[in-house]
Protein backbone atom coordinates (compact mmCIF):
# COMPACT_ATOMS: atom_id res chain seq x y z
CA UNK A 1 0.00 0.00 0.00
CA UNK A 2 0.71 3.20 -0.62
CA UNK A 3 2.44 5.76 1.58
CA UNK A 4 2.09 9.74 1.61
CA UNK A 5 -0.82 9.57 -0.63
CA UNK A 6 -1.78 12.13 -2.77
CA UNK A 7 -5.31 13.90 -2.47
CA UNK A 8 -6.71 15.22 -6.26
CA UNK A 9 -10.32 17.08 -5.94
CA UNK A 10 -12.30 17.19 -9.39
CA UNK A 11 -14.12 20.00 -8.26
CA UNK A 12 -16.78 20.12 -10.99
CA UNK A 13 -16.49 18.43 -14.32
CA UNK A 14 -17.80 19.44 -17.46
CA UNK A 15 -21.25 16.52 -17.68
CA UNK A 16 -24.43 17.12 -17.29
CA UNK A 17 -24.76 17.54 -13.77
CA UNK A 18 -26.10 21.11 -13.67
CA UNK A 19 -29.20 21.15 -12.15
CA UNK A 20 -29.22 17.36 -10.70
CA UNK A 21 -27.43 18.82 -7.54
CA UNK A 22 -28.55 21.85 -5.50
CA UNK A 23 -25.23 23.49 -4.53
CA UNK A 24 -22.59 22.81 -8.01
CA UNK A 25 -20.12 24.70 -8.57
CA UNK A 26 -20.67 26.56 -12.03
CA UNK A 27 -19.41 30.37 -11.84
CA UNK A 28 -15.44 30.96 -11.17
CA UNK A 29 -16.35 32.71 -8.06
CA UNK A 30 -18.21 29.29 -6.66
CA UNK A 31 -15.79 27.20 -8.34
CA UNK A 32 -12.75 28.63 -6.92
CA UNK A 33 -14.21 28.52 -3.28
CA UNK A 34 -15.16 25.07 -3.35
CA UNK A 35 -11.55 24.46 -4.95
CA UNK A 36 -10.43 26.47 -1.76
CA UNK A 37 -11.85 24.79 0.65
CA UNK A 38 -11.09 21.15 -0.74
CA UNK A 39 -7.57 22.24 -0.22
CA UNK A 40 -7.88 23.24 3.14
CA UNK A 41 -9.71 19.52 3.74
CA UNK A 42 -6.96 17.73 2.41
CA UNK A 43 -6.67 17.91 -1.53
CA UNK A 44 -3.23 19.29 -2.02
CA UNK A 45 -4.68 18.79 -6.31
CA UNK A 46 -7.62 20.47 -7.66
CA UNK A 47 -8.97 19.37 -11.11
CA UNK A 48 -10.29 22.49 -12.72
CA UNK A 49 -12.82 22.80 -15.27
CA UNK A 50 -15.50 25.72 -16.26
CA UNK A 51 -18.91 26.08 -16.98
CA UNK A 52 -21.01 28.82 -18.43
CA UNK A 53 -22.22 31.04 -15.62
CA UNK A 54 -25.89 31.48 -17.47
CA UNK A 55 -26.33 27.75 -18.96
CA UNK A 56 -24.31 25.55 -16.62
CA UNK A 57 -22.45 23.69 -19.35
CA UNK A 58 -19.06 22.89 -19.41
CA UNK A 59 -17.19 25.92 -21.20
CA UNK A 60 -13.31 26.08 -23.13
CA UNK A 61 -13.24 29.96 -22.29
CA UNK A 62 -10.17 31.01 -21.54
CA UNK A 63 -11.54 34.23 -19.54
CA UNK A 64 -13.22 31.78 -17.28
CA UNK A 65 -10.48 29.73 -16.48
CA UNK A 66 -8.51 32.74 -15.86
CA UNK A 67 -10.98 34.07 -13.68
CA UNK A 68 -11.12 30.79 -11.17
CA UNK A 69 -7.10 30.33 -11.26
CA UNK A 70 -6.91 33.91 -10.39
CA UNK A 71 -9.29 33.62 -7.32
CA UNK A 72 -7.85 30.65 -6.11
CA UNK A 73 -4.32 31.89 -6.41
CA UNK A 74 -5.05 35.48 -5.04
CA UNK A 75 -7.01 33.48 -2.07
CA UNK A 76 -2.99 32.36 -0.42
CA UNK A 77 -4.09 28.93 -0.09
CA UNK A 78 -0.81 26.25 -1.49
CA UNK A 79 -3.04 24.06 -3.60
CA UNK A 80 -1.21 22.40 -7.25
CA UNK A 81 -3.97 23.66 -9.92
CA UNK A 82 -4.42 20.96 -12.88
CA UNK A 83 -6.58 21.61 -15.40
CA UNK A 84 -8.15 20.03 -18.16
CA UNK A 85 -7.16 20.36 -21.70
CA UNK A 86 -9.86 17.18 -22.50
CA UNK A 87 -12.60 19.95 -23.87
CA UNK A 88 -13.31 20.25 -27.78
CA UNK A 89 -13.35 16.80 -28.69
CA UNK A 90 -16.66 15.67 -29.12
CA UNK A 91 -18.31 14.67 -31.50
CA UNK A 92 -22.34 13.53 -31.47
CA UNK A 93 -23.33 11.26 -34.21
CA UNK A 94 -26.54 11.47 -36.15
CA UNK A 95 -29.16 8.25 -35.40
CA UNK A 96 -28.73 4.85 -36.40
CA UNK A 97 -30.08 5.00 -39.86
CA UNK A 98 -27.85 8.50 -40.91
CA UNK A 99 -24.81 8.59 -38.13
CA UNK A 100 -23.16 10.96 -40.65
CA UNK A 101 -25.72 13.76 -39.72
CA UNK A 102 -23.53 14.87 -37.23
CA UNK A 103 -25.06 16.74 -34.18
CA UNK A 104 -22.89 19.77 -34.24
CA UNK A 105 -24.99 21.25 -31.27
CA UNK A 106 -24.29 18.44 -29.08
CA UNK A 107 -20.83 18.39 -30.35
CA UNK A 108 -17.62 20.78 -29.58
CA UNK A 109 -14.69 19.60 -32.08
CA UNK A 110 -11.57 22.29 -31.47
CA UNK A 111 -8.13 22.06 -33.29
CA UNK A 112 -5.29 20.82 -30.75
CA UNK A 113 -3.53 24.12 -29.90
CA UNK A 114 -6.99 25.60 -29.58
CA UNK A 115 -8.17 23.30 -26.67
CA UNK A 116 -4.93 24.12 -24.98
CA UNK A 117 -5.63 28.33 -24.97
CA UNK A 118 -6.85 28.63 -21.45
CA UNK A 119 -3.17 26.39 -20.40
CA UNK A 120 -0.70 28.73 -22.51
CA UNK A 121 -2.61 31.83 -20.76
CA UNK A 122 -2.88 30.59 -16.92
CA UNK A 123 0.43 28.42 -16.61
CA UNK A 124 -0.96 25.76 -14.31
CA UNK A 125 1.79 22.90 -13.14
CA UNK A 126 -0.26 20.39 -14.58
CA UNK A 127 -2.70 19.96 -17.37
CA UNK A 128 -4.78 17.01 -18.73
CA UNK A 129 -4.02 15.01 -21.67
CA UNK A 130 -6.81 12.43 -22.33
CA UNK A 131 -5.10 10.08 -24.45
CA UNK A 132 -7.77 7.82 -26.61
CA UNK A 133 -10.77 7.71 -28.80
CA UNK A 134 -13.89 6.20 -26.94
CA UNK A 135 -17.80 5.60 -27.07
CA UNK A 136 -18.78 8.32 -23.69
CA UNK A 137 -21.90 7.03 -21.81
CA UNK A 138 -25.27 5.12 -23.76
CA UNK A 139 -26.32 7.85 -26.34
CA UNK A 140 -24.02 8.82 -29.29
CA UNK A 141 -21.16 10.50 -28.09
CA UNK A 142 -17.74 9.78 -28.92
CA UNK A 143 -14.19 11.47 -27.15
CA UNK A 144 -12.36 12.26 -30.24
CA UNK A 145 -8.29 11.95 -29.39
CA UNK A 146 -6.48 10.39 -32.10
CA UNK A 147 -2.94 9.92 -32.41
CA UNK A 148 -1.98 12.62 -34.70
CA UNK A 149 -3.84 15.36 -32.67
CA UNK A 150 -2.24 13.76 -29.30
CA UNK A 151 1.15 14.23 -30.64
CA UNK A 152 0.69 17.77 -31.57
CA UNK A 153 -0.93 18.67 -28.12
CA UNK A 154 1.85 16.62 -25.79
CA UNK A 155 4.92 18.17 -28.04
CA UNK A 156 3.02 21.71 -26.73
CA UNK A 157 1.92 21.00 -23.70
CA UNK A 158 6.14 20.12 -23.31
CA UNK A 159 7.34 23.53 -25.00
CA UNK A 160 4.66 24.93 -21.89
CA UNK A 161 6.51 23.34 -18.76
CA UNK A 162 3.25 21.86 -17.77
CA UNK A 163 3.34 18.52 -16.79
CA UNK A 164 0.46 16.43 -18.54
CA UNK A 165 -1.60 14.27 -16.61
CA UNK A 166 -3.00 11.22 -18.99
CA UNK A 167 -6.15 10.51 -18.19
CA UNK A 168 -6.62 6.68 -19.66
CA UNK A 169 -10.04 5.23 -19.87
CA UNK A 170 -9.10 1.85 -20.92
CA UNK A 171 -6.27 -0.59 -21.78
CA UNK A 172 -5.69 0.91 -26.22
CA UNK A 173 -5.43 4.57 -24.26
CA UNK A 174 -2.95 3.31 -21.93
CA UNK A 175 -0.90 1.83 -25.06
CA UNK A 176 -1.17 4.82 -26.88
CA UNK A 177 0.42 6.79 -23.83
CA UNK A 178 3.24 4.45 -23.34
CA UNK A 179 4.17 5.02 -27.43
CA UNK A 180 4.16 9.02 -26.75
CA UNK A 181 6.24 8.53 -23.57
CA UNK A 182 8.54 6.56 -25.95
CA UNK A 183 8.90 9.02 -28.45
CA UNK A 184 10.09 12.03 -26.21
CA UNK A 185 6.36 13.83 -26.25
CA UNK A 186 5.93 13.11 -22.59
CA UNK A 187 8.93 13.49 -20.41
CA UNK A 188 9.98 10.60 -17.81
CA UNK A 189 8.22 9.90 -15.20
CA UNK A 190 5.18 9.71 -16.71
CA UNK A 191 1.60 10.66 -14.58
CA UNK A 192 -1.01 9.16 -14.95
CA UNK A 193 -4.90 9.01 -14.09
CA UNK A 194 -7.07 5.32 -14.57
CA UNK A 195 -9.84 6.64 -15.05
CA UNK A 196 -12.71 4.04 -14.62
CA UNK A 197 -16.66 3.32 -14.74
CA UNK A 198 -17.32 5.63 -17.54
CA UNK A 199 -19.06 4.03 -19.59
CA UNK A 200 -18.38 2.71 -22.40
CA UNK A 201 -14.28 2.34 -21.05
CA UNK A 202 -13.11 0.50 -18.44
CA UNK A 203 -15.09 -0.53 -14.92
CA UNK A 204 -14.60 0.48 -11.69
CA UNK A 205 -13.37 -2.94 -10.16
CA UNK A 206 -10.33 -4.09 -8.93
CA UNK A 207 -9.68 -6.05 -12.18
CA UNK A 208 -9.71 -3.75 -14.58
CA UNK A 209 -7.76 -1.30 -12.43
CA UNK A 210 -4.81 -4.15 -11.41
CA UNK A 211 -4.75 -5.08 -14.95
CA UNK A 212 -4.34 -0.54 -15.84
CA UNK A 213 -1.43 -0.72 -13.33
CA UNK A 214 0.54 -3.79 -14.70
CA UNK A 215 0.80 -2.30 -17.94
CA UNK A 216 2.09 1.04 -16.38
CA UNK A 217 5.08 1.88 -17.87
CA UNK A 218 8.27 1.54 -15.51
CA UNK A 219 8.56 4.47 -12.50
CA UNK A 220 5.05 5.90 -13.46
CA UNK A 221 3.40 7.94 -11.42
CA UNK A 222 -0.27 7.41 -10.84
CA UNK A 223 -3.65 7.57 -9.30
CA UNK A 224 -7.34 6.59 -9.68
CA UNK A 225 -10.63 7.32 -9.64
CA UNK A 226 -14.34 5.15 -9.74
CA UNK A 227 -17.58 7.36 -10.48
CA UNK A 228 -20.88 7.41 -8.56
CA UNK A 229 -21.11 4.69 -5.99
CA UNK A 230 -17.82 3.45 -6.47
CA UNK A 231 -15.82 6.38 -5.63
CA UNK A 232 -14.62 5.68 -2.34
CA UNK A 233 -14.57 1.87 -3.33
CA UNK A 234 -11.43 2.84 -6.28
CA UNK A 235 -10.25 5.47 -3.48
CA UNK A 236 -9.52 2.48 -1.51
CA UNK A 237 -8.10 0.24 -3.55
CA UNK A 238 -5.71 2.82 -5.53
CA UNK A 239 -3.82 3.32 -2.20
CA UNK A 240 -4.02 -0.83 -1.69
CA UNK A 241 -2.58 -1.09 -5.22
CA UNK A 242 0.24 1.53 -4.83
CA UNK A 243 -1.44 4.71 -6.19
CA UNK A 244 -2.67 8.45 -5.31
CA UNK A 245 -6.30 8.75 -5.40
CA UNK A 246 -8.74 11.60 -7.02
CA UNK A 247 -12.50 12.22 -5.78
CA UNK A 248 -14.52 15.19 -6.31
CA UNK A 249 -17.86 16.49 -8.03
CA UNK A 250 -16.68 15.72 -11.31
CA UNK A 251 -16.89 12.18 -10.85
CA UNK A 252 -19.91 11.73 -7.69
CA UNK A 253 -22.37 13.83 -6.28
CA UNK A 254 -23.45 12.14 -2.98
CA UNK A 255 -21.96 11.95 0.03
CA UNK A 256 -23.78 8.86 0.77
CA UNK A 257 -27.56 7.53 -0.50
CA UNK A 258 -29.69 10.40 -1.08
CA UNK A 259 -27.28 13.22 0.62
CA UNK A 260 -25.43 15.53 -1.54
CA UNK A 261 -21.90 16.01 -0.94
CA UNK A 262 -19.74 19.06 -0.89
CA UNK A 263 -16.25 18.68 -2.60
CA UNK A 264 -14.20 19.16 0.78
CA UNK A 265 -16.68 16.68 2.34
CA UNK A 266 -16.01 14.21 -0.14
CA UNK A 267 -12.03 15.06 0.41
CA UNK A 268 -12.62 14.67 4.14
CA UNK A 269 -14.31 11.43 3.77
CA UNK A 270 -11.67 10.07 1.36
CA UNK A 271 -9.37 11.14 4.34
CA UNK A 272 -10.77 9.63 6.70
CA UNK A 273 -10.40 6.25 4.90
CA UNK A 274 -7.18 6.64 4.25
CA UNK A 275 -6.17 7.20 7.61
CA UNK A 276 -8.22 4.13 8.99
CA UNK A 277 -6.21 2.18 6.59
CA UNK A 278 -2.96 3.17 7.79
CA UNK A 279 -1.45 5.40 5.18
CA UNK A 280 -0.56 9.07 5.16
CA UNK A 281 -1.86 11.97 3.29
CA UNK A 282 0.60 14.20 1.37
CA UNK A 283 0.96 17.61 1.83
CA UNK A 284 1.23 20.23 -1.14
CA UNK A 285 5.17 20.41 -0.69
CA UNK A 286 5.05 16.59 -0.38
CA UNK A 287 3.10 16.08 -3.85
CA UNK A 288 5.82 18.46 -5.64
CA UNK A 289 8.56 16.39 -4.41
CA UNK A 290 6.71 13.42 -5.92
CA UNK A 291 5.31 14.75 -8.50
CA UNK A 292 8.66 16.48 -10.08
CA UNK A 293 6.97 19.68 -10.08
């Protein structure tokens, strides 16, 4: 089991959560407070994403981003941002009978460099890189990430100084990672984030994540995550499997049946577990150190 374990907070995801829980973080000002207060439970990492103040949807605008990095950075509280660069790669297809009648209102299909504009302008120390192609829940959504545009955004994320966390959803993502860490785009050690229960990727069992973290490529660095129900269930068996662990809005919105959750109660709890189980939980400083940042 893991030692010193790292604490990430996904503080609100991009999904379609709006509206299914009273209290979600959606404008920078509520985003960065819940970010701030996750920190000061526990999560020395917050995962950052944005959403459209009026709408609720998950948003690529660099203003926004800027706004919430600002406020949490201005607020004095030593908390490693990471945020995603996984926005502008979907891609909704049409029904059964005409899948070529794209639905370009459901969909959001950005060049590489362009997904990575709110990264170049905020400098965070780390930034997603969500490294596969992959069906995304039961309707008609697909994560676009194909090698090509994954080699273009890793050689800039690089030139940045930000160190990429790849966020694999299954076993072809996690091959397609180790290939870019072989090539030079992603410099050694590599991070990474098993991502798991999404459907239609890999489940959130201790299967699929043993068999994620025996293909890991030498001296990785890595944690993991379940969704829903499982969350605390992949908490605990990250740290039993040698890994740092994420929780967070993004990924679950309860606390337990039928009670909504804040983000720093969900770090708390995740604490909590930890501790029972006999490990440690890093600080900020400590996470640098193992992090390389």
């Amino acid at each position: 089991m893991k030692d010193n374990v790292i604490i990430t907070c996904a503080v609100t995801g991009s999904g379609d959560t709006y509206g299914k829980h009273p209290d979600l973080p959606v404008t920078p000002e509520q985003i960065a407070n819940s970010a701030i207060e996750a920190a000061r439970a526990g999560a020395c990492v917050v995962h950052l994403h944005v959403r459209d103040p009026e709408s609720g949807r998950g948003s690529r605008e660099p203003a926004l981003f800027k706004e919430t990095v600002e406020r949490i950075r201005d607020s004095g509280v030593d908390v490693i941002l990471n945020l995603t660069a996984g926005m502008g790669g979907d891609l909704t297809l049409g029904p059964p009978e005409n899948p070529g009648d794209f639905d370009m209102s459901e969909s959001d299909l950005a060049p590489a460099l362009e997904r990575l504009a709110h990264v170049e302008e905020t400098k965070p120390e780390i930034c997603t890189l969500d490294c596969g192609t992959m069906n995304f829940g039961d309707g008609n959504l697909l994560m676009i990430n194909t090698p090509p545009l994954l080699r273009e955004t890793a050689k800039r994320i690089k030139e940045l100084g930000v160190k990429p966390e790849i966020e694999v959803f299954e076993l072809g993502h996690l091959w397609l990672a180790k290939q870019l860490v072989g090539e030079g785009l992603i410099e050694s050690p590599p991070l990474f984030q098993l991502c798991l229960g999404i459907p239609y990727g890999a489940e959130a069992n201790t299967t699929a994540m043993k068999a994620m973290v025996d293909q890991l490529p030498d001296g990785a660095l890595w944690a993991g995550f379940g969704i829903g129900r499982t969350q605390m269930q992949m908490v605990a068996q990250a740290a039993l499997l040698g890994g740092n662990v994420r929780v967070g809005l993004e990924d679950n919105l309860y606390l337990e049946r039928g009670v909504f959750a804040t983000n720093a109660q969900l770090v708390e709890k995740a604490r909590n577990l930890l501790e029972l189980m006999g490990t440690t939980i890093a600080t900020t400083t400590q996470a640098r150190q193992q992090l390389g940042l």
